[in-house]
PDB file of N, CA and C in Angstrom:
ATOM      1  N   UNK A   1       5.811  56.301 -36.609  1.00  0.00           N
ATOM      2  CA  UNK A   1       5.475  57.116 -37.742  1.00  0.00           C
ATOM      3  C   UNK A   1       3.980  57.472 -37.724  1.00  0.00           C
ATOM      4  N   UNK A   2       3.084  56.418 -37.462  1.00  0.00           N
ATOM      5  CA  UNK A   2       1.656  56.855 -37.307  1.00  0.00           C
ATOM      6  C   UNK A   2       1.599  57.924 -36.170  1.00  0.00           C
ATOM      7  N   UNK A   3       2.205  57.991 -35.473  1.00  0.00           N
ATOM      8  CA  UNK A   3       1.991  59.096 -34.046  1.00  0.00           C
ATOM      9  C   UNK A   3       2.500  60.744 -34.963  1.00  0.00           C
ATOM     10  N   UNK A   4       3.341  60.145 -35.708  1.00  0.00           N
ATOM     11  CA  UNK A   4       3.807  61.752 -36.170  1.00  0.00           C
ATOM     12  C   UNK A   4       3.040  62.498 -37.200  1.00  0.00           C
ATOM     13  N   UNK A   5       2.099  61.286 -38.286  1.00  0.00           N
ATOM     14  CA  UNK A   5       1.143  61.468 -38.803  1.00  0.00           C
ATOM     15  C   UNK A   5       0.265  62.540 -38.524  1.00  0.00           C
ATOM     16  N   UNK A   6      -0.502  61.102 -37.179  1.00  0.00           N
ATOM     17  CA  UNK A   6      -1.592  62.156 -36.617  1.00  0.00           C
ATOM     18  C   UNK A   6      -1.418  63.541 -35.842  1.00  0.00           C
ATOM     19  N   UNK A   7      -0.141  63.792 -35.565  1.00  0.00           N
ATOM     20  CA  UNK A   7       0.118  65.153 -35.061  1.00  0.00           C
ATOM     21  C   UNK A   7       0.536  66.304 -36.176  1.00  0.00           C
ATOM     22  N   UNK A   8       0.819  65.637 -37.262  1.00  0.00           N
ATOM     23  CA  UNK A   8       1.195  66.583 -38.517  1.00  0.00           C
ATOM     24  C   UNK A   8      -0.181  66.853 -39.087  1.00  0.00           C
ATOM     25  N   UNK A   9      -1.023  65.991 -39.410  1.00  0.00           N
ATOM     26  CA  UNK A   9      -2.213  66.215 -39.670  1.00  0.00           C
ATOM     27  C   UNK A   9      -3.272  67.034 -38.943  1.00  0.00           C
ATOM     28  N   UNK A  10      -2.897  66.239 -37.516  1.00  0.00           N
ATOM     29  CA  UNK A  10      -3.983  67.630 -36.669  1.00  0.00           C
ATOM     30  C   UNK A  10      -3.680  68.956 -36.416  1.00  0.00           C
ATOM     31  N   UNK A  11      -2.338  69.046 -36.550  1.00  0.00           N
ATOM     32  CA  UNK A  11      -1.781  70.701 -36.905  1.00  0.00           C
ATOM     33  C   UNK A  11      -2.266  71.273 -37.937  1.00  0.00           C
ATOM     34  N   UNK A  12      -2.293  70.792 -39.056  1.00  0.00           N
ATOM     35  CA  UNK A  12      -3.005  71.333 -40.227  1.00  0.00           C
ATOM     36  C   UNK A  12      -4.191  71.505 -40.436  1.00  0.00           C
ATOM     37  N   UNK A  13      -4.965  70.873 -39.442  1.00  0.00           N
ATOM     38  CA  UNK A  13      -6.586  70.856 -39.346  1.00  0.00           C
ATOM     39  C   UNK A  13      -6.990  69.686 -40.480  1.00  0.00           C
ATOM     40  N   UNK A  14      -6.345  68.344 -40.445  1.00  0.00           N
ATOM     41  CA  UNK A  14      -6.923  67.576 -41.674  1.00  0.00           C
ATOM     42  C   UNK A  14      -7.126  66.242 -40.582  1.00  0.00           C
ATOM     43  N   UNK A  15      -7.393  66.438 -39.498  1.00  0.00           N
ATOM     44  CA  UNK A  15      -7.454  64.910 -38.331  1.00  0.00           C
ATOM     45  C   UNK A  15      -7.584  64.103 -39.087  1.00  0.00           C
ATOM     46  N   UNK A  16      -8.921  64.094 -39.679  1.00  0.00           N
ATOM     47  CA  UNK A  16      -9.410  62.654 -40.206  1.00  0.00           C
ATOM     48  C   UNK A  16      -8.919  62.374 -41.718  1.00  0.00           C
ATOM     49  N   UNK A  17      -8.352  63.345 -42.312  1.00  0.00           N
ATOM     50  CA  UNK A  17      -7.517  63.327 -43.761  1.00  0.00           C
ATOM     51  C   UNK A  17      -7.178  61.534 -43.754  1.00  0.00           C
ATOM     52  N   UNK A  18      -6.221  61.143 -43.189  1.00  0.00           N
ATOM     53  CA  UNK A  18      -5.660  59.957 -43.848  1.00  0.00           C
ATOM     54  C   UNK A  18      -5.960  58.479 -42.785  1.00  0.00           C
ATOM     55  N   UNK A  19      -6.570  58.800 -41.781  1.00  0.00           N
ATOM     56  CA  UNK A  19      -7.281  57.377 -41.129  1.00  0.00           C
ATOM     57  C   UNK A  19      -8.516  57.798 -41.555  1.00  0.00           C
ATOM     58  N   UNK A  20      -8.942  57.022 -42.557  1.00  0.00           N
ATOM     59  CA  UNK A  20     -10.289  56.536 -43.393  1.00  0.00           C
ATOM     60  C   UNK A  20     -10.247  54.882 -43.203  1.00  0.00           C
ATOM     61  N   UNK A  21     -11.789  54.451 -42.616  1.00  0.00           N
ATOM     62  CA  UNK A  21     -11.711  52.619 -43.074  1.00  0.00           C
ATOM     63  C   UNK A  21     -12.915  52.625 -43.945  1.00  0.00           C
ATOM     64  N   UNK A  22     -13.034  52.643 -44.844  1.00  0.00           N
ATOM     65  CA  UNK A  22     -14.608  52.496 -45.752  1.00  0.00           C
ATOM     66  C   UNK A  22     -14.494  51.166 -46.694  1.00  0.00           C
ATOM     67  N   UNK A  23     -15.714  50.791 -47.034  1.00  0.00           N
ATOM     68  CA  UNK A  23     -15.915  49.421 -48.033  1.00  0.00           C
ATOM     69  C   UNK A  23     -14.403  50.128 -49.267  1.00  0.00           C
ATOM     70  N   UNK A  24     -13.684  48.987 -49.113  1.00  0.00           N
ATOM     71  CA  UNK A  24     -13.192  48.971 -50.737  1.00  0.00           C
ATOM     72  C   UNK A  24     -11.827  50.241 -50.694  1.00  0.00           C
ATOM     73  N   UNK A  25     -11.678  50.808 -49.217  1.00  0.00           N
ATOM     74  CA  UNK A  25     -10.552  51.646 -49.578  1.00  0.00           C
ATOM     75  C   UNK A  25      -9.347  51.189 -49.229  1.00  0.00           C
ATOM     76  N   UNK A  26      -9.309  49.614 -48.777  1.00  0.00           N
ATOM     77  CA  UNK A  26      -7.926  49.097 -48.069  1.00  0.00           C
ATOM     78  C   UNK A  26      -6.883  48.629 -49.580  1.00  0.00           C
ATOM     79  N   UNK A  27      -8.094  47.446 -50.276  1.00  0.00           N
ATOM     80  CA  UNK A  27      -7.948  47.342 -51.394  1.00  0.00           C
ATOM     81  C   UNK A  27      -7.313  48.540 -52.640  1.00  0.00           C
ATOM     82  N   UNK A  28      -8.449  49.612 -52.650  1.00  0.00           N
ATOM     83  CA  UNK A  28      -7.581  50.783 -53.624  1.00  0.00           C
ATOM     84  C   UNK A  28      -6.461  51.411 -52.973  1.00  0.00           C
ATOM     85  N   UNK A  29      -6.367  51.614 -51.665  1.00  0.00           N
ATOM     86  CA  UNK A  29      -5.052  52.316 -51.430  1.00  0.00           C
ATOM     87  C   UNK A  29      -3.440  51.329 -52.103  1.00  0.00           C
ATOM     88  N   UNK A  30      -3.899  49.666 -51.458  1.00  0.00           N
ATOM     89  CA  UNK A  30      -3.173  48.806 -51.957  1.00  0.00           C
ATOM     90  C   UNK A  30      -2.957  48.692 -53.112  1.00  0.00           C
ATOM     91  N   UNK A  31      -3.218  48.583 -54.189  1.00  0.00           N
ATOM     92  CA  UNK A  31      -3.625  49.336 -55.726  1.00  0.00           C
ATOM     93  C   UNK A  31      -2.575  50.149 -55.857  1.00  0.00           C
ATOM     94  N   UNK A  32      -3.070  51.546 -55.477  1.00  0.00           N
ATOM     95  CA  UNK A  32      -2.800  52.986 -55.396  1.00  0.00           C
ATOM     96  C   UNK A  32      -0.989  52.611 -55.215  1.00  0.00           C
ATOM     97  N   UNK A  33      -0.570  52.168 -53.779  1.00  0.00           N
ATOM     98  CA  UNK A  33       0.504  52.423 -53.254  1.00  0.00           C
ATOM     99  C   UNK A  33       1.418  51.536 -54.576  1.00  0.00           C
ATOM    100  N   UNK A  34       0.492  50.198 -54.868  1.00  0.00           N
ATOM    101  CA  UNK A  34       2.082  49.170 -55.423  1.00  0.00           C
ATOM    102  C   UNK A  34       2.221  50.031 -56.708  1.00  0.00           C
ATOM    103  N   UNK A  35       1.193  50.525 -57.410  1.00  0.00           N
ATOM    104  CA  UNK A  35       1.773  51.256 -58.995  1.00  0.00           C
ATOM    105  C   UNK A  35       2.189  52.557 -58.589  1.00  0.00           C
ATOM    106  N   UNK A  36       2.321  53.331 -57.709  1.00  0.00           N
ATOM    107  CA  UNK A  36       2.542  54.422 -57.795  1.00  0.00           C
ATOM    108  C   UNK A  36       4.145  54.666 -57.800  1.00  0.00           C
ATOM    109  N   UNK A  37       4.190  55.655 -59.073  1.00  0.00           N
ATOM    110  CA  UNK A  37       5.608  56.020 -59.595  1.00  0.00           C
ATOM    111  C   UNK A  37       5.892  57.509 -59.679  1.00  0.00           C
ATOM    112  N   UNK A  38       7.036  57.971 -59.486  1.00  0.00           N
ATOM    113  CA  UNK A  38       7.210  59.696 -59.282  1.00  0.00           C
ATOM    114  C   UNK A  38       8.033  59.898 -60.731  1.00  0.00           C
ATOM    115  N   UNK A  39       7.562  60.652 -61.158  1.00  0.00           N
ATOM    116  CA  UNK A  39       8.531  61.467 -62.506  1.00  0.00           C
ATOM    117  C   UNK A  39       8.705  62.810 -61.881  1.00  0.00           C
ATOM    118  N   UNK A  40       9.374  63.264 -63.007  1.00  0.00           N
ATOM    119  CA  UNK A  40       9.961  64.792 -62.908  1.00  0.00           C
ATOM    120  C   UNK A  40       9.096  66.199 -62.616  1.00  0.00           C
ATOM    121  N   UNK A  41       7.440  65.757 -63.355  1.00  0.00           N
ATOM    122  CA  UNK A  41       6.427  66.386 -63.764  1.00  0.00           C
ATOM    123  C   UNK A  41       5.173  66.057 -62.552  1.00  0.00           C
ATOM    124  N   UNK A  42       5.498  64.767 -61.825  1.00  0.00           N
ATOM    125  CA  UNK A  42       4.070  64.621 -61.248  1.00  0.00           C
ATOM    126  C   UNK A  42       3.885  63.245 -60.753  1.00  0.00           C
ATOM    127  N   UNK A  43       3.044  62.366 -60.939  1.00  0.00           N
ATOM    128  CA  UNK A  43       2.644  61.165 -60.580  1.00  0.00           C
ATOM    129  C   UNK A  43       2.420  60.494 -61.093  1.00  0.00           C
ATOM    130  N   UNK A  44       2.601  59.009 -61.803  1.00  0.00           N
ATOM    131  CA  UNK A  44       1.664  58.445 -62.571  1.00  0.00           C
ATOM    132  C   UNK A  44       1.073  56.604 -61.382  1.00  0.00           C
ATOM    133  N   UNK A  45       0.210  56.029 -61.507  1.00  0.00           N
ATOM    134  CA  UNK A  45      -0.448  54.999 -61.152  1.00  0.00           C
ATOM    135  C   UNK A  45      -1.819  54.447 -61.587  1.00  0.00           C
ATOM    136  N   UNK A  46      -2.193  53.105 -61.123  1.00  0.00           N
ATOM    137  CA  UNK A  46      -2.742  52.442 -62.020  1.00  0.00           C
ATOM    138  C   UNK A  46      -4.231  52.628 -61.116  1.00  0.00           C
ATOM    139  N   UNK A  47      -5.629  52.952 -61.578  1.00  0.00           N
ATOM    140  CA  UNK A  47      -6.597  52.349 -60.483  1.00  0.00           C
ATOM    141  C   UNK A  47      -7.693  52.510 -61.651  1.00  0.00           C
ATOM    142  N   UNK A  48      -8.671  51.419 -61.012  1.00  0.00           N
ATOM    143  CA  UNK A  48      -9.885  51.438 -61.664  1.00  0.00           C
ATOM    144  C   UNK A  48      -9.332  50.851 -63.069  1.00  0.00           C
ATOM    145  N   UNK A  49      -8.447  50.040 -63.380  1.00  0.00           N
ATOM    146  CA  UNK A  49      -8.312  49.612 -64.497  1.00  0.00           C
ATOM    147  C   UNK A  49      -7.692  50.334 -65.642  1.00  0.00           C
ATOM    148  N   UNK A  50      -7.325  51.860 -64.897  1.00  0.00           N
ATOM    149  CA  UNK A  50      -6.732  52.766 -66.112  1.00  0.00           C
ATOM    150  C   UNK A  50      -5.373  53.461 -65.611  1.00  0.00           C
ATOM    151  N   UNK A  51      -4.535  53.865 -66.132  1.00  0.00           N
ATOM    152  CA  UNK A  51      -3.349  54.112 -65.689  1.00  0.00           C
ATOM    153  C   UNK A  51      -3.437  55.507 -65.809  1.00  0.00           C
ATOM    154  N   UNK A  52      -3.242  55.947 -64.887  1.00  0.00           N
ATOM    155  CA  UNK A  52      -2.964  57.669 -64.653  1.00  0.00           C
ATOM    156  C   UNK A  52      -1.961  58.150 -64.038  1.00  0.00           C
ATOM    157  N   UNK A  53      -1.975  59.938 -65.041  1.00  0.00           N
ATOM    158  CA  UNK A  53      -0.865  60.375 -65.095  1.00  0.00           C
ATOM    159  C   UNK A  53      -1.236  62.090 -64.436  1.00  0.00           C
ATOM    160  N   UNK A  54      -0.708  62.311 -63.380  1.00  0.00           N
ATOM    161  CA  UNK A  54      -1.394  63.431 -62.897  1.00  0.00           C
ATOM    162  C   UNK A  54      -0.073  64.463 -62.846  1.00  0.00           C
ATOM    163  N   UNK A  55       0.012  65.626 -63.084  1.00  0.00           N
ATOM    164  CA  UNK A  55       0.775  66.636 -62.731  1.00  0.00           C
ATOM    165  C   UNK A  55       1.031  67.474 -61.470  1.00  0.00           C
ATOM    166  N   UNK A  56       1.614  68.008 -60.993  1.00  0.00           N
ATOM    167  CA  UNK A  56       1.827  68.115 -59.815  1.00  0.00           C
ATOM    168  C   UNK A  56       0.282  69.112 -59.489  1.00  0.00           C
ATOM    169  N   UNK A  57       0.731  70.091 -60.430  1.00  0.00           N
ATOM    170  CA  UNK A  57      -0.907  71.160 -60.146  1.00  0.00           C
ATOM    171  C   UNK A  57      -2.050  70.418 -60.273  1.00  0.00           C
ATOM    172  N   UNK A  58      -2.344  69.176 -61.206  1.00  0.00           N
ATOM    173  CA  UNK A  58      -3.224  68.608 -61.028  1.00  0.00           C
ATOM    174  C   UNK A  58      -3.972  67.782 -59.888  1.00  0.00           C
ATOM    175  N   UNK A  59      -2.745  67.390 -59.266  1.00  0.00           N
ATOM    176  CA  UNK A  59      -2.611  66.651 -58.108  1.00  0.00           C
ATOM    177  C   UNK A  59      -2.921  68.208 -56.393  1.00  0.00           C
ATOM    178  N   UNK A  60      -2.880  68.469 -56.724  1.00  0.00           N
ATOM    179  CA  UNK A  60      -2.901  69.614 -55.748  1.00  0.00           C
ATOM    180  C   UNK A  60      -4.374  70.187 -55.740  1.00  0.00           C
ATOM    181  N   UNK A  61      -4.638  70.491 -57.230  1.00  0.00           N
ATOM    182  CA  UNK A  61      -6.411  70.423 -57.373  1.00  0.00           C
ATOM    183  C   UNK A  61      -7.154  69.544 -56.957  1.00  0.00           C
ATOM    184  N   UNK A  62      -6.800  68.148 -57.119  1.00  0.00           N
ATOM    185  CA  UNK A  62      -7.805  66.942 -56.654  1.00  0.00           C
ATOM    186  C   UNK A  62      -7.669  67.266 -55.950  1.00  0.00           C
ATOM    187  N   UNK A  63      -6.564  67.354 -54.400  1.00  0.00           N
ATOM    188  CA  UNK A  63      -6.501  67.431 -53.093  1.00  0.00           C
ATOM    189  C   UNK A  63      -7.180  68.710 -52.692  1.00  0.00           C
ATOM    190  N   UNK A  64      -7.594  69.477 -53.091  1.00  0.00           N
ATOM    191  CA  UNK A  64      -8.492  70.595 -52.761  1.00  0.00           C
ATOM    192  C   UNK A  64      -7.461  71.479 -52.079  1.00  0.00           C
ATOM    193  N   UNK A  65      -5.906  71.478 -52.548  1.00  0.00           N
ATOM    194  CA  UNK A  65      -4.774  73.012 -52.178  1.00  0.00           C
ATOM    195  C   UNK A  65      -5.555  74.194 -52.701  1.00  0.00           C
ATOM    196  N   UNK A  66      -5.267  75.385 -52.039  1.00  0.00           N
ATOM    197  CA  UNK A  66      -5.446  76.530 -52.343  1.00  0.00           C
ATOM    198  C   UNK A  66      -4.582  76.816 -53.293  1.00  0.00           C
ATOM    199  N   UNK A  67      -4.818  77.084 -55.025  1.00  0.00           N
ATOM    200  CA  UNK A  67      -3.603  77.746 -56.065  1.00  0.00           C
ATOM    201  C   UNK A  67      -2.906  78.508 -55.092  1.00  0.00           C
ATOM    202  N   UNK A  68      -3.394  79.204 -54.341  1.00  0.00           N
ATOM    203  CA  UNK A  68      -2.494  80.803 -53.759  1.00  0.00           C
ATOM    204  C   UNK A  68      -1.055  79.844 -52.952  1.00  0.00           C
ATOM    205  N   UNK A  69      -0.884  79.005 -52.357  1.00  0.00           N
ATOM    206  CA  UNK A  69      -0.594  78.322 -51.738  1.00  0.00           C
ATOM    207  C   UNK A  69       0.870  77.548 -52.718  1.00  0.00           C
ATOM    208  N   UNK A  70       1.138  78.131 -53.932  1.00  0.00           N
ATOM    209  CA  UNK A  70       2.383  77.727 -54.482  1.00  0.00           C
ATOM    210  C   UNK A  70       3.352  78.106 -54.316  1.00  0.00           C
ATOM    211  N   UNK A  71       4.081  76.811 -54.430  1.00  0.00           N
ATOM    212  CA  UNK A  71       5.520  77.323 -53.836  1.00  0.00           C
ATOM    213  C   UNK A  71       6.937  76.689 -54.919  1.00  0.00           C
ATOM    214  N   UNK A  72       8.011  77.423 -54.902  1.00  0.00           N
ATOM    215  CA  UNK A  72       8.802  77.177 -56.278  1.00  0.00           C
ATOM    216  C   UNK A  72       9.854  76.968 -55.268  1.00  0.00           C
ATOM    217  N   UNK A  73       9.892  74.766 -54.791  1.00  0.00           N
ATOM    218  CA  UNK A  73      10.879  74.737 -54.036  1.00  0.00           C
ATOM    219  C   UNK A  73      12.672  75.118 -54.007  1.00  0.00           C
ATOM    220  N   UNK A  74      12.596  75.044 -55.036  1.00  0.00           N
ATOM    221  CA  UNK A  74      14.174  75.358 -55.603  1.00  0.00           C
ATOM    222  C   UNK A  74      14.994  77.149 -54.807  1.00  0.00           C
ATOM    223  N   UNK A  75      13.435  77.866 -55.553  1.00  0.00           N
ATOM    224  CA  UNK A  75      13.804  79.383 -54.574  1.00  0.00           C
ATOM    225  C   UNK A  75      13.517  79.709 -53.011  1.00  0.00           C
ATOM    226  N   UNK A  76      12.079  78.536 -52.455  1.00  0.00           N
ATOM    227  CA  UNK A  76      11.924  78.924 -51.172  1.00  0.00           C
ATOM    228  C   UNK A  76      13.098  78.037 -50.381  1.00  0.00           C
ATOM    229  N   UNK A  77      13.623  76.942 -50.787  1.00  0.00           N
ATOM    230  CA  UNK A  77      14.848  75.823 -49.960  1.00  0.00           C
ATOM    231  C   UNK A  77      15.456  76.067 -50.475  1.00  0.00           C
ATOM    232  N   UNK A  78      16.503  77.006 -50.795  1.00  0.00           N
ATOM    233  CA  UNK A  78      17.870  76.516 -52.126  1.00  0.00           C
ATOM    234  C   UNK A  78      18.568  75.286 -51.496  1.00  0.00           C
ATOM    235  N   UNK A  79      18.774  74.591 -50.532  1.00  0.00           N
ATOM    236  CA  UNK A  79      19.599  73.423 -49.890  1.00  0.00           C
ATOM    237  C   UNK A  79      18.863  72.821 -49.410  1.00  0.00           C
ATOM    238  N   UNK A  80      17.683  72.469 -50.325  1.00  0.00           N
ATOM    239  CA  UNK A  80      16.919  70.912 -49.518  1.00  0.00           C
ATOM    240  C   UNK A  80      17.302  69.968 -51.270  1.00  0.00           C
ATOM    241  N   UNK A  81      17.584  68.626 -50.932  1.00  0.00           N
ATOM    242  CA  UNK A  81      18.367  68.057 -51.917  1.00  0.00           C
ATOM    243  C   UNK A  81      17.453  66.742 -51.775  1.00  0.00           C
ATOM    244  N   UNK A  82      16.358  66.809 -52.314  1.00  0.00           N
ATOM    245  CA  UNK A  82      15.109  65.952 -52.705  1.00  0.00           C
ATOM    246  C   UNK A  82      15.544  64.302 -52.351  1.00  0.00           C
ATOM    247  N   UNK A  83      16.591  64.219 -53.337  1.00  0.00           N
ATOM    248  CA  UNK A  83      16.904  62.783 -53.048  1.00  0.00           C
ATOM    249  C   UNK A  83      17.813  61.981 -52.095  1.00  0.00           C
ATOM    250  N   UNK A  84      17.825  63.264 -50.934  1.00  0.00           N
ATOM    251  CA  UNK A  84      19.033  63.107 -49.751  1.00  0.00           C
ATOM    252  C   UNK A  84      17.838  63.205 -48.680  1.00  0.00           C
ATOM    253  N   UNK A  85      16.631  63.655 -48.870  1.00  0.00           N
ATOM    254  CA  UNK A  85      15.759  63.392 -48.092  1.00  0.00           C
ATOM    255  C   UNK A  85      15.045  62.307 -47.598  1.00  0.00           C
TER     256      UNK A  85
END
């Protein structure tokens, strides 16, 4: 899975996107990963002591997506079945 990573990533031009080692990020990812929960709307998880609740567009802004770059999976996949994935 890490091999398919780094080839999905370097296609996109994000190489260094998700192998990061810095003070203190093994810990928050660990954090990050055990609270993190999916709703209907977006994301919610726990860090820094506060529980957050991010929306999908919100979540797409932190990550620095281009708005232009939306997509309304239901009309671009009509037969991709989210939870069969």
């Amino acid at each position: 899975m890490d091999t398919e990573f780094d080839l999905i990533f370097q296609m996109m031009g994000w190489k260094n996107f998700w192998d990061r080692t810095e003070l203190g990020s093994r810990l928050l990812t660990i954090e990050f990963l055990c609270t993190l929960q999916y709703y209907e709307g977006g994301i919610a998880f726990w860090m820094f002591k506060q529980d957050i609740m991010l929306s999908w567009r919100e979540l797409s802004d932190h990550l620095g997506f281009s708005s232009r770059c939306i997509l309304d999976i239901d009309t671009d996949l009509p037969n991709f079945e989210r939870h069969q994935f």
